[in-house]
C-alpha atoms as a PDB file:
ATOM      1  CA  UNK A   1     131.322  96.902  80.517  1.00  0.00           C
ATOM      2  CA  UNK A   2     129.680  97.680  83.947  1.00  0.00           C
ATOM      3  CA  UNK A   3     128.686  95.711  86.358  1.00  0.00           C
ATOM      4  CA  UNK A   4     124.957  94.765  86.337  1.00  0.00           C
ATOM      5  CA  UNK A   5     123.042  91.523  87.644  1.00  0.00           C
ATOM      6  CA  UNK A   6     122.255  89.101  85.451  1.00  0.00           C
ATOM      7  CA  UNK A   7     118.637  88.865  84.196  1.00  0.00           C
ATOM      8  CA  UNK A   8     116.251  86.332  85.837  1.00  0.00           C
ATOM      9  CA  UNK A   9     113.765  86.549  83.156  1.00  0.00           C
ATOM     10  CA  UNK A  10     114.231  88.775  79.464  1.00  0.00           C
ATOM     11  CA  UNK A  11     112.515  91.937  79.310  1.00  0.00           C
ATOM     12  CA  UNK A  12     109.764  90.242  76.793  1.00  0.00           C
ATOM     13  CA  UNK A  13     109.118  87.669  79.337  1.00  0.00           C
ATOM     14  CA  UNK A  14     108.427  89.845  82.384  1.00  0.00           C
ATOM     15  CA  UNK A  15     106.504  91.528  80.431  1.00  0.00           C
ATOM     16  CA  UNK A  16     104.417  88.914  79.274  1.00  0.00           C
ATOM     17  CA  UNK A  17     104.274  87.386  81.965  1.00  0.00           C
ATOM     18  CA  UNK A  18     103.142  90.672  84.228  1.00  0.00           C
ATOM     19  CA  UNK A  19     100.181  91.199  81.533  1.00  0.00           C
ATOM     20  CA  UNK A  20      98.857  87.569  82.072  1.00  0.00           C
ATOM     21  CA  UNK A  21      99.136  87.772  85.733  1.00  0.00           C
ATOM     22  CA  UNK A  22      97.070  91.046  85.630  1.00  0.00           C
ATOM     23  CA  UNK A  23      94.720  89.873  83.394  1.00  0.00           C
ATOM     24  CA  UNK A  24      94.128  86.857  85.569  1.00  0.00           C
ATOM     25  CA  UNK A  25      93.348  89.411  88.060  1.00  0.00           C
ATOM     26  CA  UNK A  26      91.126  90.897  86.174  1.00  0.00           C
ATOM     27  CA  UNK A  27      88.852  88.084  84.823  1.00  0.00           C
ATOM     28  CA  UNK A  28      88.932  86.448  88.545  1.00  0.00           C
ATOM     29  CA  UNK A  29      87.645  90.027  90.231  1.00  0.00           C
ATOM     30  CA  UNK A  30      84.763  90.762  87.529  1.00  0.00           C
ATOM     31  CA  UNK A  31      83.760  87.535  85.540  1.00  0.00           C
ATOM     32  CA  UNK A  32      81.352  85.939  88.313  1.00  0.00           C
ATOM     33  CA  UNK A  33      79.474  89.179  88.583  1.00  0.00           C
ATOM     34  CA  UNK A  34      78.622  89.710  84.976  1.00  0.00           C
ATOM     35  CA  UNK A  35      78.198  85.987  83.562  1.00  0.00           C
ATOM     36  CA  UNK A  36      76.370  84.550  86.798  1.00  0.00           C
ATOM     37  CA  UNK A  37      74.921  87.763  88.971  1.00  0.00           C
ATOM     38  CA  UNK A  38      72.113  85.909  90.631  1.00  0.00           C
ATOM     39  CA  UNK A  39      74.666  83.563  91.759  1.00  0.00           C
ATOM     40  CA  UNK A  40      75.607  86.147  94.786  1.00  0.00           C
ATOM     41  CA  UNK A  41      73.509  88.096  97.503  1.00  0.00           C
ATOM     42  CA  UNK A  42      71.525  91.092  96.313  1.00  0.00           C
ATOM     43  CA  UNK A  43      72.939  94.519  96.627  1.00  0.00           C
ATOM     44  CA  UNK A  44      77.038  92.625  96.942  1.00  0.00           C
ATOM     45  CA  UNK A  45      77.592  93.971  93.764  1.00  0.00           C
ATOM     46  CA  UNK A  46      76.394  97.299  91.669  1.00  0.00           C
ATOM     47  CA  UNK A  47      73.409  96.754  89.907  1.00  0.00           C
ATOM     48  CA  UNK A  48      74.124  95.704  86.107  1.00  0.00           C
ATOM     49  CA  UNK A  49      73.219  98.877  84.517  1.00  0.00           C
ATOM     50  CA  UNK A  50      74.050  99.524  80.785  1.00  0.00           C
ATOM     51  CA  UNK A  51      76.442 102.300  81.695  1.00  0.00           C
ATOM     52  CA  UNK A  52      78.507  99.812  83.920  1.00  0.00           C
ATOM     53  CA  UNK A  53      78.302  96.932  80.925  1.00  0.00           C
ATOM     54  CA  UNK A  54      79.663  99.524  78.553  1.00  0.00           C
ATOM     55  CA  UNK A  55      82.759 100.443  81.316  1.00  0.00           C
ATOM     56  CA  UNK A  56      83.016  96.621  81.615  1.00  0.00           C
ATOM     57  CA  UNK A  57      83.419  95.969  77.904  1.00  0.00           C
ATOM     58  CA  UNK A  58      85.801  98.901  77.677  1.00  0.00           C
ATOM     59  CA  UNK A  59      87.934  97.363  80.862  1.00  0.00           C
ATOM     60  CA  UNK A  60      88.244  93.898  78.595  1.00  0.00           C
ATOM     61  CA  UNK A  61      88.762  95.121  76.062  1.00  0.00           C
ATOM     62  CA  UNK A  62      92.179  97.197  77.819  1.00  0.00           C
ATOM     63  CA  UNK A  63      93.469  93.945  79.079  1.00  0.00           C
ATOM     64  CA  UNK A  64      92.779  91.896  76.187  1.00  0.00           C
ATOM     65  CA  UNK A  65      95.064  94.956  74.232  1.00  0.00           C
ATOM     66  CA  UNK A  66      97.503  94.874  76.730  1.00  0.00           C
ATOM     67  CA  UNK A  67      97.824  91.325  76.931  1.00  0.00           C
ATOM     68  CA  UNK A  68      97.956  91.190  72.884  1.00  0.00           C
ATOM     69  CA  UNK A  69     100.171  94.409  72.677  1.00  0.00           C
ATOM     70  CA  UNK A  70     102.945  91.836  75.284  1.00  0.00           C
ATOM     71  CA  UNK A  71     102.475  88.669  73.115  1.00  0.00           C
ATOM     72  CA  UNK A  72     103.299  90.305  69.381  1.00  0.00           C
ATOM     73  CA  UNK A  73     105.987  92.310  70.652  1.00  0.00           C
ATOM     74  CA  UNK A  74     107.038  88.278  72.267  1.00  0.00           C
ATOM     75  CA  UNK A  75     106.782  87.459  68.729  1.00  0.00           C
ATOM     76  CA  UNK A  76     108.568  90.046  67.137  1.00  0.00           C
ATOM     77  CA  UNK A  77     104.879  91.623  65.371  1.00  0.00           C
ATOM     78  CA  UNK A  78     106.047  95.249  65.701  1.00  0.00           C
ATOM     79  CA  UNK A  79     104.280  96.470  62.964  1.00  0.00           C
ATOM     80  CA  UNK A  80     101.464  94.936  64.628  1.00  0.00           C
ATOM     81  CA  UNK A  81     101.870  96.232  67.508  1.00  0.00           C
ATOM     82  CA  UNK A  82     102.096  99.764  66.436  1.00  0.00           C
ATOM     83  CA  UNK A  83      98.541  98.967  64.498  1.00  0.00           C
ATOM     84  CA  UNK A  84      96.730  97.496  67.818  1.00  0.00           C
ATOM     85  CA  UNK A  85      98.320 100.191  69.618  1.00  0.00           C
ATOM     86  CA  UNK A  86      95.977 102.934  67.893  1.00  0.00           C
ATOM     87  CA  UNK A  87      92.867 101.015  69.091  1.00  0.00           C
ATOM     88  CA  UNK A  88      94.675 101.267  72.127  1.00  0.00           C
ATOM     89  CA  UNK A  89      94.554 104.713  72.672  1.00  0.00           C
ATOM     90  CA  UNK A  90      91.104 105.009  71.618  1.00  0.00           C
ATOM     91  CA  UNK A  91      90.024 102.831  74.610  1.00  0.00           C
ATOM     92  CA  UNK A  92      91.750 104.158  76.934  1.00  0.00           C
ATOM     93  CA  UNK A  93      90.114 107.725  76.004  1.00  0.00           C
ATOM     94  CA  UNK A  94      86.555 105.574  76.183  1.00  0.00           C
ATOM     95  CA  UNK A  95      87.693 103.927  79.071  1.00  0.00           C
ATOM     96  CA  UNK A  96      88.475 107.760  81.073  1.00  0.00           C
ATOM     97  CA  UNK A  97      85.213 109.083  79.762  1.00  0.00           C
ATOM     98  CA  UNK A  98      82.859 106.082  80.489  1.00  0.00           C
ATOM     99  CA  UNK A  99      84.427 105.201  84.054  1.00  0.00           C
ATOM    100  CA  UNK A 100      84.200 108.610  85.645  1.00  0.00           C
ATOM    101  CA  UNK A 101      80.758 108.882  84.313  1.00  0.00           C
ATOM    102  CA  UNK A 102      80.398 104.861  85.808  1.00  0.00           C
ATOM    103  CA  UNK A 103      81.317 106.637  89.597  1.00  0.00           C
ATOM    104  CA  UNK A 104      79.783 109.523  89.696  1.00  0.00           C
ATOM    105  CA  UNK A 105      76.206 108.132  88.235  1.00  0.00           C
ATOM    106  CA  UNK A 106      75.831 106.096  91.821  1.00  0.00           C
ATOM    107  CA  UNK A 107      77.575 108.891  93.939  1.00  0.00           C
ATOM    108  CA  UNK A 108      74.812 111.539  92.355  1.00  0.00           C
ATOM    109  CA  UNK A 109      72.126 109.042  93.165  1.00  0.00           C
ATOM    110  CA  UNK A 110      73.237 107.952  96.684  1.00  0.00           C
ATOM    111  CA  UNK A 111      73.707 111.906  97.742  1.00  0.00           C
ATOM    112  CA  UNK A 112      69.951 112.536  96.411  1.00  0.00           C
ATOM    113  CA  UNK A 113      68.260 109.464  97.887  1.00  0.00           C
ATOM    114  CA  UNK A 114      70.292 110.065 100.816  1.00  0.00           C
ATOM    115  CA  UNK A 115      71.834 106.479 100.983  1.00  0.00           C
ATOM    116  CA  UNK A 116      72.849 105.404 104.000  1.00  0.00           C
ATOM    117  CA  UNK A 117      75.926 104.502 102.313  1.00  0.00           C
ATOM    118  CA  UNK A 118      76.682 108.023 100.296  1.00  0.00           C
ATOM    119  CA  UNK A 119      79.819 108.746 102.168  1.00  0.00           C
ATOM    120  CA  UNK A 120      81.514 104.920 100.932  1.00  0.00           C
ATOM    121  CA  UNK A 121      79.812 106.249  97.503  1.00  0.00           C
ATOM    122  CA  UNK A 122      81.630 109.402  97.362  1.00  0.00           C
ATOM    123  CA  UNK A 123      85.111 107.433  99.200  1.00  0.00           C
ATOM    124  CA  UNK A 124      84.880 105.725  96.014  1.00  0.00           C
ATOM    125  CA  UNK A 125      84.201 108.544  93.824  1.00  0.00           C
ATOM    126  CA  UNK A 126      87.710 109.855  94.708  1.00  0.00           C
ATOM    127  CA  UNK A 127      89.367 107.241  94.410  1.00  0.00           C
ATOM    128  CA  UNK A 128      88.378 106.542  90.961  1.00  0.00           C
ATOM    129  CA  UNK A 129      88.377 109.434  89.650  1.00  0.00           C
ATOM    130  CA  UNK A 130      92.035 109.596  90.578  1.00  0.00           C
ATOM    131  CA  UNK A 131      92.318 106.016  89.326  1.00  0.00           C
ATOM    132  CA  UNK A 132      91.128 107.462  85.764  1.00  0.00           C
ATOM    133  CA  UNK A 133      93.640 110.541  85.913  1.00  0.00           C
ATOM    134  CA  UNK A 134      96.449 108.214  86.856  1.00  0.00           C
ATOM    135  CA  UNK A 135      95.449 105.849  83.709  1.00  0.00           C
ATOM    136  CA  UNK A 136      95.517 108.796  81.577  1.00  0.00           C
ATOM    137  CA  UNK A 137      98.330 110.224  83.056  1.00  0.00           C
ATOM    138  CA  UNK A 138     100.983 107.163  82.676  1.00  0.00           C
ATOM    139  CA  UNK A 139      98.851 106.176  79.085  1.00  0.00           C
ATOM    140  CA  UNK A 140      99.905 109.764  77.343  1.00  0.00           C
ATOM    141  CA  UNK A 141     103.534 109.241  78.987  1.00  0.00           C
ATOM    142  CA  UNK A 142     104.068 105.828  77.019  1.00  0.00           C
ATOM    143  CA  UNK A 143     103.049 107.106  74.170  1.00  0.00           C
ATOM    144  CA  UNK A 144     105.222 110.061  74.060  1.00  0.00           C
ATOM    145  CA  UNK A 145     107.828 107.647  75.182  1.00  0.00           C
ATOM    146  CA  UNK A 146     106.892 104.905  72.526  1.00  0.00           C
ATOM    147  CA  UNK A 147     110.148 105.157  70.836  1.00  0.00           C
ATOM    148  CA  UNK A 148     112.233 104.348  74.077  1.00  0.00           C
ATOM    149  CA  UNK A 149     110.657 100.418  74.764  1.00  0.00           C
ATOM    150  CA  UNK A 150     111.721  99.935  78.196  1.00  0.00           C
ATOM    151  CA  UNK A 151     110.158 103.529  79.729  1.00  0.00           C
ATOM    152  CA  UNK A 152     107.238 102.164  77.443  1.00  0.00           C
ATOM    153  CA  UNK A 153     106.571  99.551  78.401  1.00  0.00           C
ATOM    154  CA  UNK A 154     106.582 100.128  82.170  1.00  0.00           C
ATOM    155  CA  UNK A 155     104.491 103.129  82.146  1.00  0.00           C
ATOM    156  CA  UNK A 156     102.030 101.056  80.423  1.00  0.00           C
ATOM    157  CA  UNK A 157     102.327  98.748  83.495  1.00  0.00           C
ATOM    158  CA  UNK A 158     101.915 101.196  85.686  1.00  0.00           C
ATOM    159  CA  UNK A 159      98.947 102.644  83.761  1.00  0.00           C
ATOM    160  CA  UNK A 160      97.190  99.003  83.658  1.00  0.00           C
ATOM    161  CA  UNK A 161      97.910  99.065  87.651  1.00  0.00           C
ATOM    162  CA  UNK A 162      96.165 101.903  88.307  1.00  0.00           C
ATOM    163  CA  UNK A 163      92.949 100.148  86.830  1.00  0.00           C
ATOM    164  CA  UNK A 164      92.800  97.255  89.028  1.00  0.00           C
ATOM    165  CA  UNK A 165      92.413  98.236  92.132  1.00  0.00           C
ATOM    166  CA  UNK A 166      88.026  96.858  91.750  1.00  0.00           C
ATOM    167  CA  UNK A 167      89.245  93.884  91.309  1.00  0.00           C
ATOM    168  CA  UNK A 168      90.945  93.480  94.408  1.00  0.00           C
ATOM    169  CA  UNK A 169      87.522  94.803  95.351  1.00  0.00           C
ATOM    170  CA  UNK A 170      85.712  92.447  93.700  1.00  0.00           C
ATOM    171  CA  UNK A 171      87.675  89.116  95.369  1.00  0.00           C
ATOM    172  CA  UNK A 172      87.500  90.483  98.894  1.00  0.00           C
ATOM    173  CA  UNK A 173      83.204  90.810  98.225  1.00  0.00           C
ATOM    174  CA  UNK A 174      83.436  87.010  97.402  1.00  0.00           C
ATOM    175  CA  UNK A 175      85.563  85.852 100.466  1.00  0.00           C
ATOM    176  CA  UNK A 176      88.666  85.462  98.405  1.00  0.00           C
ATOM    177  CA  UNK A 177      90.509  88.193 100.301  1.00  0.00           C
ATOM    178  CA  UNK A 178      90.077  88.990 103.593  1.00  0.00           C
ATOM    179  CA  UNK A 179      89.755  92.286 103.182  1.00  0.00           C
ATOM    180  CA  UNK A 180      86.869  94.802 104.056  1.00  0.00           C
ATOM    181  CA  UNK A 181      87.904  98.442 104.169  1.00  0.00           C
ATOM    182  CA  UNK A 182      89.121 100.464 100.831  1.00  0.00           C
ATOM    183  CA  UNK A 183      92.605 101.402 103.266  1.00  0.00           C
ATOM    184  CA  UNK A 184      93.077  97.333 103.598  1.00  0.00           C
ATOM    185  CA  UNK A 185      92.238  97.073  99.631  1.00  0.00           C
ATOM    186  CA  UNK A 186      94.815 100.249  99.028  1.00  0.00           C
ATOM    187  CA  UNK A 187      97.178  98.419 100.979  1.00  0.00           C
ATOM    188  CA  UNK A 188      97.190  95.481  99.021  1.00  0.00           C
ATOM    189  CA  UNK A 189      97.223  97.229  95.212  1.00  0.00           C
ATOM    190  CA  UNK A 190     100.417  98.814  96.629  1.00  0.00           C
ATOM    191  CA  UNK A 191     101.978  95.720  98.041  1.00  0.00           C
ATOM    192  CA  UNK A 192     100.999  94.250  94.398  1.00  0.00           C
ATOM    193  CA  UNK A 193     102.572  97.075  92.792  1.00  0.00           C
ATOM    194  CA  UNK A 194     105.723  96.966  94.952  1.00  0.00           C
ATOM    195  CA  UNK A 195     106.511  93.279  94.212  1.00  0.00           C
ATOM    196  CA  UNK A 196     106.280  93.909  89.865  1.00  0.00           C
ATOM    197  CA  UNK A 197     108.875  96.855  90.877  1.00  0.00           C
ATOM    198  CA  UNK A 198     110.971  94.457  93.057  1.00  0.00           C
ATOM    199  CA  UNK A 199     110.889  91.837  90.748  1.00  0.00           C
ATOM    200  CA  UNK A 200     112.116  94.071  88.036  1.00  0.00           C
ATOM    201  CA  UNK A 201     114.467  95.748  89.632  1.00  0.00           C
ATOM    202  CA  UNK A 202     115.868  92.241  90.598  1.00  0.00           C
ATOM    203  CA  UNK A 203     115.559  91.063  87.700  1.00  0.00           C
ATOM    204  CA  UNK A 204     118.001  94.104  85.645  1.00  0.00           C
ATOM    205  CA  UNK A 205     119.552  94.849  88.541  1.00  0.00           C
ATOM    206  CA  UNK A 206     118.213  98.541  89.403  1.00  0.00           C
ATOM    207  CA  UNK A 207     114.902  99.996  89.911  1.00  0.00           C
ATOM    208  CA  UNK A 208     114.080 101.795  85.786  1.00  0.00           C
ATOM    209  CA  UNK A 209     113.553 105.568  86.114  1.00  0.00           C
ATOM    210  CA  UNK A 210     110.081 104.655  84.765  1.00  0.00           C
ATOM    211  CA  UNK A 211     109.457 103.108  87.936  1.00  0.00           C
ATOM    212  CA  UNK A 212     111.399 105.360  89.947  1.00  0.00           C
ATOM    213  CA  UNK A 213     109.374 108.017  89.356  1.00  0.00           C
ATOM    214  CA  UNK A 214     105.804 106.722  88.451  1.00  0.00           C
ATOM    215  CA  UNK A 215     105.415 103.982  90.744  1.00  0.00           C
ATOM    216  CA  UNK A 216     105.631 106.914  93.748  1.00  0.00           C
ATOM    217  CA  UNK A 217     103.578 109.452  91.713  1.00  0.00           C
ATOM    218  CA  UNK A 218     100.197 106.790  91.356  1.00  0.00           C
ATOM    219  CA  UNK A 219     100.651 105.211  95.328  1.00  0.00           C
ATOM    220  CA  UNK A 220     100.890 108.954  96.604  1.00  0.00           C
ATOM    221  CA  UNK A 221      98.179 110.280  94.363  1.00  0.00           C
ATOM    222  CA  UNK A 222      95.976 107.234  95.548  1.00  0.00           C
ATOM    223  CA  UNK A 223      96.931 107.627  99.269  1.00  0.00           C
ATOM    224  CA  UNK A 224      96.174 110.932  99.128  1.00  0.00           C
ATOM    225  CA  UNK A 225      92.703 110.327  97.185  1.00  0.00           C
ATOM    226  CA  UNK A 226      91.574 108.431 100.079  1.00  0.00           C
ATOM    227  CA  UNK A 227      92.555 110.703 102.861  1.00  0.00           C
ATOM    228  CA  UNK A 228      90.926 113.410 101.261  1.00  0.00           C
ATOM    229  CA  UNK A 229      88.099 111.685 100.243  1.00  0.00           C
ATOM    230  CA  UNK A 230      86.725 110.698 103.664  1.00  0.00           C
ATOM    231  CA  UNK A 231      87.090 113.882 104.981  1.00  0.00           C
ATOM    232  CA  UNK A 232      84.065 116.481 105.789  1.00  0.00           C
ATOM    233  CA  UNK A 233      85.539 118.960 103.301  1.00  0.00           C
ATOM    234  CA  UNK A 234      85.116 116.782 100.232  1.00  0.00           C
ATOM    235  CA  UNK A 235      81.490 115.521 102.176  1.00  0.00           C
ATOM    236  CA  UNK A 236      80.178 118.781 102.105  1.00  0.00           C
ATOM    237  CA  UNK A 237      81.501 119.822  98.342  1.00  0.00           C
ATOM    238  CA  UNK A 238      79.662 116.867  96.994  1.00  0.00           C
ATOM    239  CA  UNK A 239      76.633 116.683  98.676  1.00  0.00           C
ATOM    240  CA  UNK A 240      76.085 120.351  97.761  1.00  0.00           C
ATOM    241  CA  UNK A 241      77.181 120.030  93.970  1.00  0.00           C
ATOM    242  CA  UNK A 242      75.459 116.610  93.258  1.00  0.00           C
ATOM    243  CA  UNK A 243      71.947 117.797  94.908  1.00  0.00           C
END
């Protein structure tokens, strides 16, 4: 038998344990803004439009899945499992559609006002949209790989990951992280992403292939976003497509 550390915590555990952690994140980043809005200065947040309720909704209801899909598998609920995961797939589609329409709505309208903040718009614009490809990207891979659980399971991870990034956002706009550049909030997604990889790969004793290879595909896809996305190049290609 080889050699291999033993395991900290079982594979179900991390697991579950990783989807509650991110879904803390979660309902700490966006739950102030959309049950008490009023409660922070105007113009901190976007402007509670019914597009970005519908994007929100779609965003809960991912976590809540993923959160779900974690505990039945816990419990042994395969069958379950394999149900929820169809809904699953149908919000995530939702979720690609309705969020790049979600950035590019206030991107289009800050280019045509001519915002003084359209370049941060169309910073963000990148990076979503590449947030969105990456989702899609790592949610098509675990499904293809749903019969092999532990490549599964980790490109779901990675997929939920690539979501979050707002709501690192969202706590450094409240003072909760001192953070105010999207470089400083890229920073900390990957530092957050490095420690679930380090942790696992503590935990089993090597870093899964899963990992391995997704973990530098989203961070180097997301690096790059951001370089590119503040440069004149991408300026100039949006300003003249959006007006």
């Amino acid at each position: 038998m080889p050699d291999r550390t033993v395991e900290l915590v079982s594979e179900r555990g991390y697991f579950t344990v990783s989807a509650i952690l991110l879904a803390t994140l979660t309902v700490a980043g966006f739950t102030p803004h959309y049950l008490a809005p009023k409660a922070f200065p105007p113009g901190l947040f976007p402007s509670l439009t019914p597009l970005l309720v519908v994007h929100a909704v779609l965003m809960a209801s991912w976590i809540a899945i993923y959160l779900s899909q974690s505990v039945l598998i816990s419990a042994g609920r395969v069958a379950w499992h394999r149900s929820l995961g169809v809904v699953g797939v149908a919000v995530a589609v939702l979720i690609i559609t309705i969020g790049c329409m979600s950035t590019l709505a206030p991107a289009a309208r800050a280019v045509v006002s001519h915002a003084p903040d359209m370049r941060a718009r169309l910073n963000v614009l990148g990076l979503e949209t590449v947030q969105m490809l990456l989702f899609g990207g790592f949610v098509v891979a675990a499904v293809m790989l749903r019969t092999r659980a532990a490549f599964h399971k980790r490109l779901m991870l990675l997929a939920t990951l690539c979501i979050l990034p707002n709501a690192i956002v969202r706590l450094s706009f409240m003072g909760v992280l001192p953070l105010r550049t999207n470089p400083e909030v890229l920073v900390a997604w990957v530092l957050m992403t490095l420690g679930f990889l380090a942790f696992d790969r503590l935990r089993i004793g090597r870093l899964h292939p899963a990992f391995a290879r997704g973990a530098p595909i989203a961070i180097g896809a997301l690096v790059l976003a951001q370089l590119v996305s503040t440069t004149g190049a991408w300026i100039e290609f949006w300003t003249r497509s959006l007006r």
